[in-house]
N, C-alpha and C. Protein backbone atom coordinates (compact mmCIF):
# COMPACT_ATOMS: atom_id res chain seq x y z
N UNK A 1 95.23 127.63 123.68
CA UNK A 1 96.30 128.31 123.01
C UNK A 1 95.77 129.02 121.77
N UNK A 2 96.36 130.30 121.94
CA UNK A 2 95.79 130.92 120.65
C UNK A 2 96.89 131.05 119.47
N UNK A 3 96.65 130.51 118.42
CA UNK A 3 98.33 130.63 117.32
C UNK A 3 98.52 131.47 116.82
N UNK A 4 99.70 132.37 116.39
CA UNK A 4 99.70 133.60 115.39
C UNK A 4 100.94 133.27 114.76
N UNK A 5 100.38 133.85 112.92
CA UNK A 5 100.91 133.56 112.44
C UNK A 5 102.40 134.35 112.31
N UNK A 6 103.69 133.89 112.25
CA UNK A 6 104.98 134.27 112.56
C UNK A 6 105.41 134.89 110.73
N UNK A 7 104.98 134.74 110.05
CA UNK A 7 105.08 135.50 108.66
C UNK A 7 105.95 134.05 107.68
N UNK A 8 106.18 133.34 107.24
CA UNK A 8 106.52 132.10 106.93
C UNK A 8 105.15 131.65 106.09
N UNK A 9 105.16 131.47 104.91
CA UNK A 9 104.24 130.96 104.51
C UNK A 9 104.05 130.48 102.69
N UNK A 10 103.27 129.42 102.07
CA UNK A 10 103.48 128.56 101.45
C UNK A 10 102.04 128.02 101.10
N UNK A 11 101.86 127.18 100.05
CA UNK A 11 100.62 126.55 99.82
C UNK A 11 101.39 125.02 99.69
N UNK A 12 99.98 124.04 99.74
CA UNK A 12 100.50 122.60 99.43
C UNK A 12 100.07 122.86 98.07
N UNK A 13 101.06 121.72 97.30
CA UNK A 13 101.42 121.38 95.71
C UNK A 13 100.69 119.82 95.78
N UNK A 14 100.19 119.32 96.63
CA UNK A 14 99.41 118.16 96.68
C UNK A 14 98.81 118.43 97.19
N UNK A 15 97.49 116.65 97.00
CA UNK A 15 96.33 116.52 98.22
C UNK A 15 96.59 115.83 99.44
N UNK A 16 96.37 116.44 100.46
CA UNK A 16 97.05 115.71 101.59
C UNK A 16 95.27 114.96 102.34
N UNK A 17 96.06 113.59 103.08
CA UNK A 17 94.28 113.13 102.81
C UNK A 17 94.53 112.86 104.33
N UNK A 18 93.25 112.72 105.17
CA UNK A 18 93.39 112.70 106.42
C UNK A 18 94.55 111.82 107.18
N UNK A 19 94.83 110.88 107.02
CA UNK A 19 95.86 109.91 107.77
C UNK A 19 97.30 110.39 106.96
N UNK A 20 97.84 111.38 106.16
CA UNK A 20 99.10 111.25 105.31
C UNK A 20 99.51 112.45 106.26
N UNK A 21 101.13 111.86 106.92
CA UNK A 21 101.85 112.33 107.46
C UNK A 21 103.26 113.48 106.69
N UNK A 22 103.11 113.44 105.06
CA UNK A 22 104.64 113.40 104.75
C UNK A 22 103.58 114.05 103.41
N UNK A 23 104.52 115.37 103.60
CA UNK A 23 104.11 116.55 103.09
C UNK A 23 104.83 117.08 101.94
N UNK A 24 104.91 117.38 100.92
CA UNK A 24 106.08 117.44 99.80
C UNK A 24 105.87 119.36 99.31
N UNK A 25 106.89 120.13 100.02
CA UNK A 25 107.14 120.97 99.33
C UNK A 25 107.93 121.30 98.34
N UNK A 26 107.54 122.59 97.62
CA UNK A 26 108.61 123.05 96.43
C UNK A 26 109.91 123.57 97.14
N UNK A 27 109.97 123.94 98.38
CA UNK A 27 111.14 124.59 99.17
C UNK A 27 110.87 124.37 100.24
N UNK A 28 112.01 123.91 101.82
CA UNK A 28 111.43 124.05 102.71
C UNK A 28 112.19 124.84 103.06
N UNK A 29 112.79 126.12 102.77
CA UNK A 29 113.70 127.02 103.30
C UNK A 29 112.96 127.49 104.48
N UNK A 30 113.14 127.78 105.42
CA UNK A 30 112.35 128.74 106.59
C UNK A 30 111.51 127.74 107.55
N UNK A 31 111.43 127.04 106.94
CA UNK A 31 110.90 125.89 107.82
C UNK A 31 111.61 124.99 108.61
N UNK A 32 111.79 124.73 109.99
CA UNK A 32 112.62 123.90 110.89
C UNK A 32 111.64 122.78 111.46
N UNK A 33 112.20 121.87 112.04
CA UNK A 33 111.46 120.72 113.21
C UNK A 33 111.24 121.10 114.38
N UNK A 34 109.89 120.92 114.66
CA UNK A 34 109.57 122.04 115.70
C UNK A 34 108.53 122.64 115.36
N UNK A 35 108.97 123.22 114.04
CA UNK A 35 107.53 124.52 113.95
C UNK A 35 106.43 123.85 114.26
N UNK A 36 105.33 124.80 114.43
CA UNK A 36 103.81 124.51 114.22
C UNK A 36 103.40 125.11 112.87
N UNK A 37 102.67 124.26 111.80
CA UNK A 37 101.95 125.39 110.95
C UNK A 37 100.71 124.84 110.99
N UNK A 38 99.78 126.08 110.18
CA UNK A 38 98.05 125.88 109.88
C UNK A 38 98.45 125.72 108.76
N UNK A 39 97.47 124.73 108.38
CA UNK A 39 96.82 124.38 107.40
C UNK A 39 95.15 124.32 107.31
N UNK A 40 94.60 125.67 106.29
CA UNK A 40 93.59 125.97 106.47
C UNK A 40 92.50 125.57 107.89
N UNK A 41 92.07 124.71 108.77
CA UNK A 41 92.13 124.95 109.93
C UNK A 41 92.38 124.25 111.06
N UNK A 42 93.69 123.53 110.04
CA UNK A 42 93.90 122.17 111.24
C UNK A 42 95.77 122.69 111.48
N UNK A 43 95.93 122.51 112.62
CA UNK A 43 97.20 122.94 113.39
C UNK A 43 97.95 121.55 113.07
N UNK A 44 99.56 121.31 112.72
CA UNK A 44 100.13 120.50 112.75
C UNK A 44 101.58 120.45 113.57
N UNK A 45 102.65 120.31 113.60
CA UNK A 45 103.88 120.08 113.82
C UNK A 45 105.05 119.11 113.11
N UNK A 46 105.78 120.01 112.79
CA UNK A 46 106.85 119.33 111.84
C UNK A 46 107.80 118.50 112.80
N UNK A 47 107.80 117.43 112.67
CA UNK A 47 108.88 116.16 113.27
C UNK A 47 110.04 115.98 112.44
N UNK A 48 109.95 115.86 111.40
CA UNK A 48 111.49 115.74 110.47
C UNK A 48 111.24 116.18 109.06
N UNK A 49 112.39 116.74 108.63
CA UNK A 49 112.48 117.26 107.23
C UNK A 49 113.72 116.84 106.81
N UNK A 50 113.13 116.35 105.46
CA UNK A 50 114.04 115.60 104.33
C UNK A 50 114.13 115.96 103.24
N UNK A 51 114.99 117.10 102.84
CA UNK A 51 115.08 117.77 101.51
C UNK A 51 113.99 118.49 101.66
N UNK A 52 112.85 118.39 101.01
CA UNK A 52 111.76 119.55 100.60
C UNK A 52 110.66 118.55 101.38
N UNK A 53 110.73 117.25 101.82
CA UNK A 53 109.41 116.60 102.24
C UNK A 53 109.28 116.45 103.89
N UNK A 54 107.89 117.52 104.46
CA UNK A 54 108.38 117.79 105.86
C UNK A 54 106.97 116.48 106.19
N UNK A 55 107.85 116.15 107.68
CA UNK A 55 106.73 115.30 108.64
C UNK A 55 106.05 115.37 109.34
N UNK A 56 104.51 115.38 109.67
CA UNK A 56 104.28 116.17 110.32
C UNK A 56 103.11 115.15 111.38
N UNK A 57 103.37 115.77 112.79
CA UNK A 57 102.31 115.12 113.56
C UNK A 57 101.02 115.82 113.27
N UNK A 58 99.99 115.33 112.70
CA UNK A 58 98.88 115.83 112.46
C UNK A 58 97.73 116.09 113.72
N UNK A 59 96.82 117.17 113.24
CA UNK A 59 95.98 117.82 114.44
C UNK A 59 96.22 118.04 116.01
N UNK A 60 96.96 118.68 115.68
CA UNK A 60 97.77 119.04 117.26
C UNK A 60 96.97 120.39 117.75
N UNK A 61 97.10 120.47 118.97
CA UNK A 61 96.52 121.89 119.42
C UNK A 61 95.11 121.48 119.47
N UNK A 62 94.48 120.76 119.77
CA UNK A 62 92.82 120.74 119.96
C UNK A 62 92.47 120.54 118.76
N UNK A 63 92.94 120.82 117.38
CA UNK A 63 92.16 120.55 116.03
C UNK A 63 92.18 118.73 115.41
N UNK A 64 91.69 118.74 114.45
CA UNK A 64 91.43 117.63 114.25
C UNK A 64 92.27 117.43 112.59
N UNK A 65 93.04 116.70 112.14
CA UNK A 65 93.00 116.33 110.90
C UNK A 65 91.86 116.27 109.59
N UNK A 66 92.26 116.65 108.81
CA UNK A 66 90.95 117.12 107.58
C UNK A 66 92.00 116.87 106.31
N UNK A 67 91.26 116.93 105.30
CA UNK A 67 91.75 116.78 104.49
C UNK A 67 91.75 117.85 103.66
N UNK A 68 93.80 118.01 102.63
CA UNK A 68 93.80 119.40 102.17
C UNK A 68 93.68 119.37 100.58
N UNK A 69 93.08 120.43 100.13
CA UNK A 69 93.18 120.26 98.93
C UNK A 69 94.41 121.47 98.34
N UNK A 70 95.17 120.69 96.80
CA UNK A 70 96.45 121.32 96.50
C UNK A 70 95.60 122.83 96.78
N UNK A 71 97.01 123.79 96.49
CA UNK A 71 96.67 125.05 96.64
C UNK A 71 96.52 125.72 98.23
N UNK A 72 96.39 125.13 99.07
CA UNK A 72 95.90 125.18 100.24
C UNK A 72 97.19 126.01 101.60
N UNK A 73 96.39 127.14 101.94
CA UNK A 73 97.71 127.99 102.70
C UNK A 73 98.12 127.42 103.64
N UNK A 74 99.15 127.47 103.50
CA UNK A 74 100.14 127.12 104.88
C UNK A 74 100.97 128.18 105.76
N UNK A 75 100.85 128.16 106.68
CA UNK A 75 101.22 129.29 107.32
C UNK A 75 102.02 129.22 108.92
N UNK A 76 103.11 129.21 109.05
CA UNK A 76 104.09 128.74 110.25
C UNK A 76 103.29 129.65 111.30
N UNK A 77 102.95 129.20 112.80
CA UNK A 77 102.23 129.77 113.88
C UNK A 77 103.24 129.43 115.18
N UNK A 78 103.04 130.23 115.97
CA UNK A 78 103.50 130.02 117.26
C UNK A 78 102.20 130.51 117.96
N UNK A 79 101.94 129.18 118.98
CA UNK A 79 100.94 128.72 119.68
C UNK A 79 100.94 129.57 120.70
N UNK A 80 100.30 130.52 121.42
CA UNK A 80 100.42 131.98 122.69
C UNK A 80 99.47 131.00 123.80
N UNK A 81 100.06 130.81 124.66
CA UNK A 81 99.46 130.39 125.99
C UNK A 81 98.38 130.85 125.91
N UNK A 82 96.88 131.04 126.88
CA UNK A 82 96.19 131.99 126.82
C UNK A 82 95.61 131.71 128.51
């Protein structure tokens, strides 16, 4: 699957460390359960959102979990068959 990015996009305000599921944004406007986003180059999926703190199944799509440092782009993708 190849992902492209759908225009939705955001940095993390924390460090997210390999095993941390629960993600704390400043807004999650635009963001639903369901999406896929990148995070610099690991693919995730949002499972539930609670106010501004989304959940996310980590390294989905063939990538692997890594660890993010604050500042770090986030960017909503939809995954293209290939």
């Amino acid at each position: 699957m190849i992902p492209l990015t759908v225009g939705i996009g955001t940095i993390t305000n924390e460090f997210l460390g390999v095993t941390e599921t629960g993600l704390d944004l400043t807004s999650s406007v635009g963001f639903s359960t369901g999406d896929f986003l990148q995070i610099e180059s690991e693919i995730v999926r949002i499972t539930n959102i609670v106010s501004n703190e989304l959940t996310l199944l980590r390294g989905v799509l063939g990538t692997k979990p890594t660890t993010h440092q604050i500042n770090a782009a986030i960017k909503i993708v939809k995954p293209v068959p290939t």
